[in-house]
PDB file of N, CA and C in Angstrom:
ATOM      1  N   UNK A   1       0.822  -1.194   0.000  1.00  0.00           N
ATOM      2  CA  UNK A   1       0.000   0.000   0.000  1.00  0.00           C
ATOM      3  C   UNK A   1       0.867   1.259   0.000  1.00  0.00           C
ATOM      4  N   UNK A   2       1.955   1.431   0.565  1.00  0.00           N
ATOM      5  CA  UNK A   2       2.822   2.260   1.261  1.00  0.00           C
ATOM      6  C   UNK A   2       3.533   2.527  -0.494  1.00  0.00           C
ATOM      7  N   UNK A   3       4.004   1.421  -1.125  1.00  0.00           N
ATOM      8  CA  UNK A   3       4.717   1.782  -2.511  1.00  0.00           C
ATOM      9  C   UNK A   3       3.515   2.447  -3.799  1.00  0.00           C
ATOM     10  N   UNK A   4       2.116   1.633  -3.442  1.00  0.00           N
ATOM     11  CA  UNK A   4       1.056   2.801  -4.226  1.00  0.00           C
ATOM     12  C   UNK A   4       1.046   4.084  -4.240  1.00  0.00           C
ATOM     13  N   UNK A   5       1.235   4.458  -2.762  1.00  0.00           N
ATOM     14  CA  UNK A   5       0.518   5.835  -2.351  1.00  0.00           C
ATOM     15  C   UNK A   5       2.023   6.365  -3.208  1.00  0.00           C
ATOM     16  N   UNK A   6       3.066   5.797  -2.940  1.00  0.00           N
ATOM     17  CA  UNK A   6       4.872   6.748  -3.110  1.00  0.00           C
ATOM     18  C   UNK A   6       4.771   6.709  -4.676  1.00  0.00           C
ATOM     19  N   UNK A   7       4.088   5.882  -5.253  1.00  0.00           N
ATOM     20  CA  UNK A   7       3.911   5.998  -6.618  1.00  0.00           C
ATOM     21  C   UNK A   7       3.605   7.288  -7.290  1.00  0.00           C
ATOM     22  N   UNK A   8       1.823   7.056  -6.943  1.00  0.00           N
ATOM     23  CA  UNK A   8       1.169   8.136  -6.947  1.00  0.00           C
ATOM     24  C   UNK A   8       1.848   9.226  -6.876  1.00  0.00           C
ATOM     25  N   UNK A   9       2.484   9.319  -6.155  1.00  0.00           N
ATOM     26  CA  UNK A   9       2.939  10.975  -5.593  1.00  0.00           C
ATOM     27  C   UNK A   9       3.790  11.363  -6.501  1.00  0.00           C
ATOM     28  N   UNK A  10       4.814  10.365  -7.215  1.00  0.00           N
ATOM     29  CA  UNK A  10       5.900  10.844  -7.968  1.00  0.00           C
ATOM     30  C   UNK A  10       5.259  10.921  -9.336  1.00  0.00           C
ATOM     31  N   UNK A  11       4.022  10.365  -9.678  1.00  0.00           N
ATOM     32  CA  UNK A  11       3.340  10.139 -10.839  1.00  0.00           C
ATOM     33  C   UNK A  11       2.667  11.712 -11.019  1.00  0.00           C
ATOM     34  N   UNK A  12       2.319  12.305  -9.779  1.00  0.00           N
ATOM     35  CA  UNK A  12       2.050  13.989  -9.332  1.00  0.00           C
ATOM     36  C   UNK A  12       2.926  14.761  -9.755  1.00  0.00           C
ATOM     37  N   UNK A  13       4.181  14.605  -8.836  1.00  0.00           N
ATOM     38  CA  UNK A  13       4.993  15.540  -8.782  1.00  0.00           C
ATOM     39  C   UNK A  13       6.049  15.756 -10.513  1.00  0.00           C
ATOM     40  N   UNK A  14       6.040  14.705 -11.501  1.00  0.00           N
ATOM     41  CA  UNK A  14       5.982  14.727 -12.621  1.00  0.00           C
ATOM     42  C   UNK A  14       5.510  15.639 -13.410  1.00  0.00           C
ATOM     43  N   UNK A  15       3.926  15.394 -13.883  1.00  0.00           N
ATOM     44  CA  UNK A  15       2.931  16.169 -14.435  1.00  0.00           C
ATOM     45  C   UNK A  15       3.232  17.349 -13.373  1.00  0.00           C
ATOM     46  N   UNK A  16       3.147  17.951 -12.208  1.00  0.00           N
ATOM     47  CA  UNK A  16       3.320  19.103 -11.694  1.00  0.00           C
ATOM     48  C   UNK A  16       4.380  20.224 -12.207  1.00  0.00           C
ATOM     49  N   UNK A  17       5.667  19.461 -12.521  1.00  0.00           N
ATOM     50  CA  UNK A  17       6.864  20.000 -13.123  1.00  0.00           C
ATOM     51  C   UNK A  17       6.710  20.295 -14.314  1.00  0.00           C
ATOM     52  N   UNK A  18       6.020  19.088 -14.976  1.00  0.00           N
ATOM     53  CA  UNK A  18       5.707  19.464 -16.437  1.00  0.00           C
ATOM     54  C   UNK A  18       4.671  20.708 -16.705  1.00  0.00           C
ATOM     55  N   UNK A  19       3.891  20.935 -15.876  1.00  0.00           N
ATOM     56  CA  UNK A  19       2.719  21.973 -16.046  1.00  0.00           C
ATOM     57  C   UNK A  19       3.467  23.660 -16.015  1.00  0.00           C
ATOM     58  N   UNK A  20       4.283  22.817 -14.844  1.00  0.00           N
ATOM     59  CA  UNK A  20       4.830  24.208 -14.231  1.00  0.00           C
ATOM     60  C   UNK A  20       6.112  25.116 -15.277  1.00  0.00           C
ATOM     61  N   UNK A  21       6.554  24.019 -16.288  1.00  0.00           N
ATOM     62  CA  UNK A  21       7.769  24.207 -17.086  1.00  0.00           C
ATOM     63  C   UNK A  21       6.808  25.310 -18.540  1.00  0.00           C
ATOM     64  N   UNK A  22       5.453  24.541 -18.666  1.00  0.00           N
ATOM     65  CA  UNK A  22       4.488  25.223 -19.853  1.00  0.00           C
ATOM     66  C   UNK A  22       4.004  26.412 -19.465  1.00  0.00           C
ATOM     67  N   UNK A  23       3.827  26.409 -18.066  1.00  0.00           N
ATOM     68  CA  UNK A  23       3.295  28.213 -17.478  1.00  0.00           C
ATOM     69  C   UNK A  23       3.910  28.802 -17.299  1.00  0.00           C
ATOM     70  N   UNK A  24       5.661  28.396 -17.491  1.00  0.00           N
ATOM     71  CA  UNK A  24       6.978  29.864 -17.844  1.00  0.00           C
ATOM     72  C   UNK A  24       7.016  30.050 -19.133  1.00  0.00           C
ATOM     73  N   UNK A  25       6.934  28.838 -19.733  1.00  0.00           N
ATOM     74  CA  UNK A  25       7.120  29.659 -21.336  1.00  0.00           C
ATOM     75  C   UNK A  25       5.051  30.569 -21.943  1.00  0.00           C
ATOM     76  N   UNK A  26       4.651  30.555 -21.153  1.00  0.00           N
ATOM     77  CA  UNK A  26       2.965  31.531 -21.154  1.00  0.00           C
ATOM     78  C   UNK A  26       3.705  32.646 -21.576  1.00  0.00           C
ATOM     79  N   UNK A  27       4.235  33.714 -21.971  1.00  0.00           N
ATOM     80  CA  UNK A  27       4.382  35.040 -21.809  1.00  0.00           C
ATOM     81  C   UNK A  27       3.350  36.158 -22.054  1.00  0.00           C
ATOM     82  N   UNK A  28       2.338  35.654 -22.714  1.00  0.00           N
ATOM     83  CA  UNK A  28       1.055  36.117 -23.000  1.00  0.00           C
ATOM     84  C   UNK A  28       0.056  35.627 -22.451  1.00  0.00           C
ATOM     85  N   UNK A  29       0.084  35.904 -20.972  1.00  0.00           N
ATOM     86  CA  UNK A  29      -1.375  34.601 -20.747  1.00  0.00           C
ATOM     87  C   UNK A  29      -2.563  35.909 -20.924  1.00  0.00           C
ATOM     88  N   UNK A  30      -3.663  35.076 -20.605  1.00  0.00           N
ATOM     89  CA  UNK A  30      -4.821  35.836 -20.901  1.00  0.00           C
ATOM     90  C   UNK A  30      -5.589  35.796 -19.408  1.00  0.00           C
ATOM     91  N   UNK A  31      -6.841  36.112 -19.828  1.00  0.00           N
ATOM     92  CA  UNK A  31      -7.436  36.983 -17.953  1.00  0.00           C
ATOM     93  C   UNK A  31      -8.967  35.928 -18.272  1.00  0.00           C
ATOM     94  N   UNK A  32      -9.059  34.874 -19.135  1.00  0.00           N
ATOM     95  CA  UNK A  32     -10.511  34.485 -19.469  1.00  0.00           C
ATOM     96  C   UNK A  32     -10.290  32.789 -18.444  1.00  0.00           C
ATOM     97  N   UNK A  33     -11.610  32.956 -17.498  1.00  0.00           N
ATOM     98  CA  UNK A  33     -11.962  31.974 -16.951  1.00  0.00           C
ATOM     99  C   UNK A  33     -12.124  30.243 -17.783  1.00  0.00           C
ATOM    100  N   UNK A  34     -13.167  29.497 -17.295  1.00  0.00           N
ATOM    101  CA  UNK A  34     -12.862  28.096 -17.591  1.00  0.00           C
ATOM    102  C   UNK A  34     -13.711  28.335 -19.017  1.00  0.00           C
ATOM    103  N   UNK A  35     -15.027  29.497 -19.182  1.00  0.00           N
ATOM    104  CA  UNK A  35     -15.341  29.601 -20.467  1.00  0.00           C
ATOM    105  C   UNK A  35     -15.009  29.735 -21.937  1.00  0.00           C
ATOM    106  N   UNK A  36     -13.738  30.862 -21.232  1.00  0.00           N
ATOM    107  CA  UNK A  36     -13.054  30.652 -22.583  1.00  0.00           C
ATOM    108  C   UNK A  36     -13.106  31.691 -23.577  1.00  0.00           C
ATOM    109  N   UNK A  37     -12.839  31.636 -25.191  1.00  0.00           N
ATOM    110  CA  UNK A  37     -13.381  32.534 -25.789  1.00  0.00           C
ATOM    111  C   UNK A  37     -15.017  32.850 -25.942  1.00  0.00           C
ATOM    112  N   UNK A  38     -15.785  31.586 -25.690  1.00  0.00           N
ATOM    113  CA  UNK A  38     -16.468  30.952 -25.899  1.00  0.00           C
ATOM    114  C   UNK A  38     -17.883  31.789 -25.111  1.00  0.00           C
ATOM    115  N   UNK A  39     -17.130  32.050 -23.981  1.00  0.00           N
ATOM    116  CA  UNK A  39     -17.820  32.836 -22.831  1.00  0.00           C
ATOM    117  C   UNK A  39     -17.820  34.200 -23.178  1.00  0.00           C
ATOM    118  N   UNK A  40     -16.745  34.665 -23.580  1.00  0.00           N
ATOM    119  CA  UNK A  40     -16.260  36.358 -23.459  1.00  0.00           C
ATOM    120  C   UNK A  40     -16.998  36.522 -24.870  1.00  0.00           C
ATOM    121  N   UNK A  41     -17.117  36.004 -25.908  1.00  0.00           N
ATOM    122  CA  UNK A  41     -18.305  36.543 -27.209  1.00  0.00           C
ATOM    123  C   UNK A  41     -19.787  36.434 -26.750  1.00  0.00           C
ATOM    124  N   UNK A  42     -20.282  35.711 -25.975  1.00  0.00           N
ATOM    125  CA  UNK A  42     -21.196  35.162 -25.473  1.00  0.00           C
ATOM    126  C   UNK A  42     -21.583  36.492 -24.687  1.00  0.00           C
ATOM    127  N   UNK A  43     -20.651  37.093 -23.884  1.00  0.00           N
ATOM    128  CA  UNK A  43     -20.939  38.378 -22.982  1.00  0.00           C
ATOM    129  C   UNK A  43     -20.589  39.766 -23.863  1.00  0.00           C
ATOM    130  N   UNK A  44     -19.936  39.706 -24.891  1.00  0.00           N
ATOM    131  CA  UNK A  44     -19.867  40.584 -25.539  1.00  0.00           C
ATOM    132  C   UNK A  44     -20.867  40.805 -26.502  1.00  0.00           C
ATOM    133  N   UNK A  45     -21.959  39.834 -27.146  1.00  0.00           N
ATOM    134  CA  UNK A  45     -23.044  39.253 -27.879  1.00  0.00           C
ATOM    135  C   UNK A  45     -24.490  40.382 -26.919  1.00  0.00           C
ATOM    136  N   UNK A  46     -24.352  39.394 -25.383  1.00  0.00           N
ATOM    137  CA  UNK A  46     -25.268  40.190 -24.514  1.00  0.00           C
ATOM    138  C   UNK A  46     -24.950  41.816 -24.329  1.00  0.00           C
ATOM    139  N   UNK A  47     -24.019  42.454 -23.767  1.00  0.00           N
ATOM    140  CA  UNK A  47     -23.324  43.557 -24.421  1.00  0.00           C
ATOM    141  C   UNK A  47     -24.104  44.467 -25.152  1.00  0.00           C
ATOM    142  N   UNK A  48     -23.799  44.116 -26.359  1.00  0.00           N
ATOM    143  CA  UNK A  48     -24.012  44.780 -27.741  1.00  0.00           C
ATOM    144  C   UNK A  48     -25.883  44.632 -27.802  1.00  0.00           C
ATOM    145  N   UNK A  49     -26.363  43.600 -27.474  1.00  0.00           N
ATOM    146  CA  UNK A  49     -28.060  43.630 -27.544  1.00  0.00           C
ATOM    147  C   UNK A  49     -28.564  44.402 -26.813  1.00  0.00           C
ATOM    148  N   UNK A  50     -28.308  44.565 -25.721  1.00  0.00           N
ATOM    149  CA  UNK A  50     -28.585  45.564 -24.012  1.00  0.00           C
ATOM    150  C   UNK A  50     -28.475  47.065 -24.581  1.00  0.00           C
ATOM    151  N   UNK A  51     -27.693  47.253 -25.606  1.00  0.00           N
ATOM    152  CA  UNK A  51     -26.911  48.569 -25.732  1.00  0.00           C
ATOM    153  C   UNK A  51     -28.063  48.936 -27.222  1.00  0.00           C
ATOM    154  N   UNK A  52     -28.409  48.075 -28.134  1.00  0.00           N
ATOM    155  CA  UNK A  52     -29.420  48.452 -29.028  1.00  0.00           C
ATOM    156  C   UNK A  52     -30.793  48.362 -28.461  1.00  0.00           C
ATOM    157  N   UNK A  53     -30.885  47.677 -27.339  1.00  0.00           N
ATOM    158  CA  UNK A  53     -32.240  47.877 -27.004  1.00  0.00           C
ATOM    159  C   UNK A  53     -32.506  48.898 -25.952  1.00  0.00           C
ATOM    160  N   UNK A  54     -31.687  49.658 -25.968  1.00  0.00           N
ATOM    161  CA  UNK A  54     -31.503  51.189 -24.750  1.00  0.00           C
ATOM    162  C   UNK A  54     -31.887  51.982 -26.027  1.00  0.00           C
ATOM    163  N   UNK A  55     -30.895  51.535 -26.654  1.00  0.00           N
ATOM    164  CA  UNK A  55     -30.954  53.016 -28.276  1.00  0.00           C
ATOM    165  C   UNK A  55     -32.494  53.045 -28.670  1.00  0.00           C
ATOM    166  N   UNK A  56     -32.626  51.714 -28.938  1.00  0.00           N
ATOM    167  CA  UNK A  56     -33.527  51.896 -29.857  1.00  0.00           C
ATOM    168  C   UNK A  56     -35.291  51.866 -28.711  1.00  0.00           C
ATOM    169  N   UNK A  57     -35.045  51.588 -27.664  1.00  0.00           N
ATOM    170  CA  UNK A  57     -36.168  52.011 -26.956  1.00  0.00           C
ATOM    171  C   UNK A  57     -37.447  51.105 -26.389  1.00  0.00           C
ATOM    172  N   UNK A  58     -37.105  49.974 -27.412  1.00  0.00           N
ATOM    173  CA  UNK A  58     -38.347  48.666 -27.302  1.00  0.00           C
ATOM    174  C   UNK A  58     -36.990  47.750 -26.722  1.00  0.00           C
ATOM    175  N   UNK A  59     -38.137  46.312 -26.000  1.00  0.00           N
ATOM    176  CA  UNK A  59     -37.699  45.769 -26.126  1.00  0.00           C
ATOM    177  C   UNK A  59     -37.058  44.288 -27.270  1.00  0.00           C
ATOM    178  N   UNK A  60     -37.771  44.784 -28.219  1.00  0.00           N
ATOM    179  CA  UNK A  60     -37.296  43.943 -29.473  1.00  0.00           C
ATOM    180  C   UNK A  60     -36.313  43.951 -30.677  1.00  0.00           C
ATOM    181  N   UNK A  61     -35.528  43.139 -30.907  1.00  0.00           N
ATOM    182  CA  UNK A  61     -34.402  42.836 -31.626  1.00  0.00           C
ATOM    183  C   UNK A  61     -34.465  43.713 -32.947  1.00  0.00           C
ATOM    184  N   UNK A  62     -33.894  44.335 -32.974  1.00  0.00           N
ATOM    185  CA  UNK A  62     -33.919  45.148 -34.506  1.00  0.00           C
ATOM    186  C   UNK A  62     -33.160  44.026 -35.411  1.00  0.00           C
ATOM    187  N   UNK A  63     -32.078  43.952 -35.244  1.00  0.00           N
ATOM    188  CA  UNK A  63     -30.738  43.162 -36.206  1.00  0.00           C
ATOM    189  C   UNK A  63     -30.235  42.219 -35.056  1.00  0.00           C
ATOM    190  N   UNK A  64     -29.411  41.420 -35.192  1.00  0.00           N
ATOM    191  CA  UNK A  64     -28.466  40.629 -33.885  1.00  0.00           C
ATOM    192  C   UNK A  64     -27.047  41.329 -34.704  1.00  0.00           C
ATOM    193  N   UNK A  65     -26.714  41.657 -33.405  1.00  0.00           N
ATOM    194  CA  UNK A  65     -25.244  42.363 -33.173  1.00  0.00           C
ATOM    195  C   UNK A  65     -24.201  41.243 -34.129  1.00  0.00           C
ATOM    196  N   UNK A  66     -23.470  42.368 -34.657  1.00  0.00           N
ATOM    197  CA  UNK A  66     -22.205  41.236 -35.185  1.00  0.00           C
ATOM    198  C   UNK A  66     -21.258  41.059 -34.024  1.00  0.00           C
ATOM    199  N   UNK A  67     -20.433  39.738 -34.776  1.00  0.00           N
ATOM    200  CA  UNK A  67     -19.527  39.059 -33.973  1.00  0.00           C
ATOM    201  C   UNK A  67     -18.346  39.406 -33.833  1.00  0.00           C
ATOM    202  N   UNK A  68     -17.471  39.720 -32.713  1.00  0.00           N
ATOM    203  CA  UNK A  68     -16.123  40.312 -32.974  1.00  0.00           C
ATOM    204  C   UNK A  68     -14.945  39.344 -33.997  1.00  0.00           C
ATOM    205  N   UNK A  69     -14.447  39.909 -34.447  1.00  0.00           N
ATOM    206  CA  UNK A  69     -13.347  39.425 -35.319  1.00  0.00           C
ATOM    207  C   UNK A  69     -12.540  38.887 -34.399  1.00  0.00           C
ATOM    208  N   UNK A  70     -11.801  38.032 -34.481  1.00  0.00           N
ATOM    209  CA  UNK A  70     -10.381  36.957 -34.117  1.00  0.00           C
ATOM    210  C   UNK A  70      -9.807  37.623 -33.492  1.00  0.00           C
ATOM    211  N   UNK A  71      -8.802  38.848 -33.557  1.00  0.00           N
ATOM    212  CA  UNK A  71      -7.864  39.636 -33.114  1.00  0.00           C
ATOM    213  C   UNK A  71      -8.544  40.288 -31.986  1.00  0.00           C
ATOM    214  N   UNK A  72      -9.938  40.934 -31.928  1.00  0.00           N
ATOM    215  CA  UNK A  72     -10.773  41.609 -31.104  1.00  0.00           C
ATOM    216  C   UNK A  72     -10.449  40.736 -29.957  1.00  0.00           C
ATOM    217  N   UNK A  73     -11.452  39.496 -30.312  1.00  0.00           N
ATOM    218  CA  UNK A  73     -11.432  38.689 -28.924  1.00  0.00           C
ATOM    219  C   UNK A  73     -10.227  38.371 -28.322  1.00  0.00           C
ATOM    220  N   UNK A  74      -9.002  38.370 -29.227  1.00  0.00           N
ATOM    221  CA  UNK A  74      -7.656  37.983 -28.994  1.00  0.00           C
ATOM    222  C   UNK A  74      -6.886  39.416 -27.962  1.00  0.00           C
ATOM    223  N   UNK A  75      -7.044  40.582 -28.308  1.00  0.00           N
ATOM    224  CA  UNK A  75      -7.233  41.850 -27.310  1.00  0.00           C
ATOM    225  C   UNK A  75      -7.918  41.579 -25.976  1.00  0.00           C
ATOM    226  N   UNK A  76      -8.994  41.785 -26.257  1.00  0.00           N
ATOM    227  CA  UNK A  76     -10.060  41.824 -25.056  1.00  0.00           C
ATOM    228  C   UNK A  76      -9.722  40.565 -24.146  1.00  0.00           C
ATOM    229  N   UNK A  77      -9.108  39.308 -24.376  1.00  0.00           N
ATOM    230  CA  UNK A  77      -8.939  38.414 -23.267  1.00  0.00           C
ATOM    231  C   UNK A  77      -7.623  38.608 -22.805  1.00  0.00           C
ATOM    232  N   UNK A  78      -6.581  39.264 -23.153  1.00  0.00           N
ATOM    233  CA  UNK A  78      -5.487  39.812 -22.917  1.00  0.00           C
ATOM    234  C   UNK A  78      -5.439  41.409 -21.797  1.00  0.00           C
ATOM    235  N   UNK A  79      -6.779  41.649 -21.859  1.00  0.00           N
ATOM    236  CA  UNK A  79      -6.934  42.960 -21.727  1.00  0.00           C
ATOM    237  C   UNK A  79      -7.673  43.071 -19.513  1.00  0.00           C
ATOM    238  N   UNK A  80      -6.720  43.515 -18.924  1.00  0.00           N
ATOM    239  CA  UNK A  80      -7.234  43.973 -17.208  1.00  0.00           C
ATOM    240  C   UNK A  80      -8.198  45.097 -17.264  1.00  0.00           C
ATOM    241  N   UNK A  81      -9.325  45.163 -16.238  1.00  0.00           N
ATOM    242  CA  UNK A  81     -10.399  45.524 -16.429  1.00  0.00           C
ATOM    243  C   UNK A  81     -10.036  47.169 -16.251  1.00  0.00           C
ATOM    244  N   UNK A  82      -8.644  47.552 -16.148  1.00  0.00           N
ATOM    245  CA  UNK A  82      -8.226  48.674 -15.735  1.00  0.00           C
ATOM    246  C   UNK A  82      -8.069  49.164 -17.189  1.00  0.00           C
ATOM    247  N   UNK A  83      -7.894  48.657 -18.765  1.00  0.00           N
ATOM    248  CA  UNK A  83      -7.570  48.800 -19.378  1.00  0.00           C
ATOM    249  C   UNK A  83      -6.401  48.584 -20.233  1.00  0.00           C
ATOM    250  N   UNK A  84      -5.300  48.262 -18.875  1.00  0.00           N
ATOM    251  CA  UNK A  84      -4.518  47.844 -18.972  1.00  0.00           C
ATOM    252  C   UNK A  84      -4.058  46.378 -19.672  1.00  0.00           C
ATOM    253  N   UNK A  85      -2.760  46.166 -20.395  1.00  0.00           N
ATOM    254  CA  UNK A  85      -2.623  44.608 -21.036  1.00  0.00           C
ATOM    255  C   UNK A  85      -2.021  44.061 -20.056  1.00  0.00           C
ATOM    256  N   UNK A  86      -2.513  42.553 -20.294  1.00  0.00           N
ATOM    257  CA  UNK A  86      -1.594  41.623 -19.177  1.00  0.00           C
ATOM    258  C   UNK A  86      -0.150  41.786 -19.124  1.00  0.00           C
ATOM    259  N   UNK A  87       0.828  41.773 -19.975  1.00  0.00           N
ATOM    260  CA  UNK A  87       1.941  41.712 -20.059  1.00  0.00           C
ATOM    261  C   UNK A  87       2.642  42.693 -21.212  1.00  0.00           C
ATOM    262  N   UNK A  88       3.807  43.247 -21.040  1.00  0.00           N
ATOM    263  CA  UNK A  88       4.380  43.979 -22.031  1.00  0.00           C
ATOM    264  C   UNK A  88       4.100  43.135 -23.400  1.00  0.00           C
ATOM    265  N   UNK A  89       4.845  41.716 -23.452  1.00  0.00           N
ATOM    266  CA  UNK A  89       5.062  41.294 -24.755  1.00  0.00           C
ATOM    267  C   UNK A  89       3.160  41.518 -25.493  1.00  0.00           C
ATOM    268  N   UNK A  90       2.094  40.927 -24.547  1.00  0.00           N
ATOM    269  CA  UNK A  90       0.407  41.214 -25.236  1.00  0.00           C
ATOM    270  C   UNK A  90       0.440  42.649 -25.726  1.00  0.00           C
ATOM    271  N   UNK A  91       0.862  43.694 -25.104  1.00  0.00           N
ATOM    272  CA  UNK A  91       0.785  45.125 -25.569  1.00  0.00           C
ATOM    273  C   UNK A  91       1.595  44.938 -26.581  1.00  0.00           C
ATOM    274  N   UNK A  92       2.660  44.909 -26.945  1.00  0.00           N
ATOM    275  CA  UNK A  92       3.581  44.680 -28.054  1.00  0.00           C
ATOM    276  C   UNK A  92       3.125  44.219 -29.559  1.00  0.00           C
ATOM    277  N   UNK A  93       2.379  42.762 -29.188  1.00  0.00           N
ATOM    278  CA  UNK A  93       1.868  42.013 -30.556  1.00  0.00           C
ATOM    279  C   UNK A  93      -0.226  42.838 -30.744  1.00  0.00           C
ATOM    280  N   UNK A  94      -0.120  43.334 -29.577  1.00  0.00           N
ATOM    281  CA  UNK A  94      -1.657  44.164 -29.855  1.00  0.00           C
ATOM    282  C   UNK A  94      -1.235  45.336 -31.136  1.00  0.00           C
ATOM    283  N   UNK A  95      -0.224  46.077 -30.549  1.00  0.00           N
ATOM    284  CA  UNK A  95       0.321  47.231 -31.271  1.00  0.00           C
ATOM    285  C   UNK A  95       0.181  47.256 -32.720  1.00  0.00           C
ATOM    286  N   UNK A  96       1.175  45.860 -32.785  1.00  0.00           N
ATOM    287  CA  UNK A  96       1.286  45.427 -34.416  1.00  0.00           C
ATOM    288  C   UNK A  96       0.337  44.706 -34.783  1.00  0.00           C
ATOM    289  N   UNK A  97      -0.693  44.059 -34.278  1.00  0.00           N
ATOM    290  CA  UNK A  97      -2.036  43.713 -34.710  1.00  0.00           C
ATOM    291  C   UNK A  97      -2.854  45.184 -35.932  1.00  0.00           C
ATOM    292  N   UNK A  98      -3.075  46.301 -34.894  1.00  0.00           N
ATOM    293  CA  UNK A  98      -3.683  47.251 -34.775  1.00  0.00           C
ATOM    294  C   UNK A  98      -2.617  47.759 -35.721  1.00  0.00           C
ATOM    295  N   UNK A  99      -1.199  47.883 -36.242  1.00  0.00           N
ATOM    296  CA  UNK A  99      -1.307  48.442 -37.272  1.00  0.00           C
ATOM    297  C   UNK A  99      -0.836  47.840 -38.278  1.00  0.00           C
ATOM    298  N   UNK A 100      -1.463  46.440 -38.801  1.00  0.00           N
ATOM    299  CA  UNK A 100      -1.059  45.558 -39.517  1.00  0.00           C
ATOM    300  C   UNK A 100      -2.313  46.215 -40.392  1.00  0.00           C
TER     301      UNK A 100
END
């Protein structure tokens, strides 16, 4: 029982090192929960409907909002609620996004 459990642990502490070796080379991480992009269009979708149905006064759908482009969502999950980017290098490749 005693050589299971010592197994286990080194079978842990493995994958732990390995995880830990992939979250130094991150230099761009992003700020989006377990949802994902998946979530953040989803709230940016709600967003944009909330904001035409203020304008426009009813509560009914005129058009459905378009979808942000690739790079957008690729900003915005990079992006602290201060405005601020997560990391120099995200500000860097935003820059040249924006004037590509």
């Amino acid at each position: 029982m005693q050589f299971i459990i010592y197994m286990c642990m080194m079978y842990l502490q493995e994958i732990r090192k390995k995880t830990q070796m992939i979250a130094q080379k991150n230099t761009i991480p992003h700020r989006l929960s377990r949802g994902g992009f998946d979530l953040l269009e989803r709230r940016i979708v709600e967003e944009k409907l909330k904001r035409q149905q203020a304008e426009s006064g009813s509560a009914e759908l005129i058009y459905p909002p378009s979808l942000l482009s690739r790079h957008e969502k690729w900003k915005l999950a990079r992006t602290k609620l201060g405005g601020q980017m997560t990391s120099e290098k995200s500000l860097e490749i935003s820059l040249y996004i924006v004037s590509s």
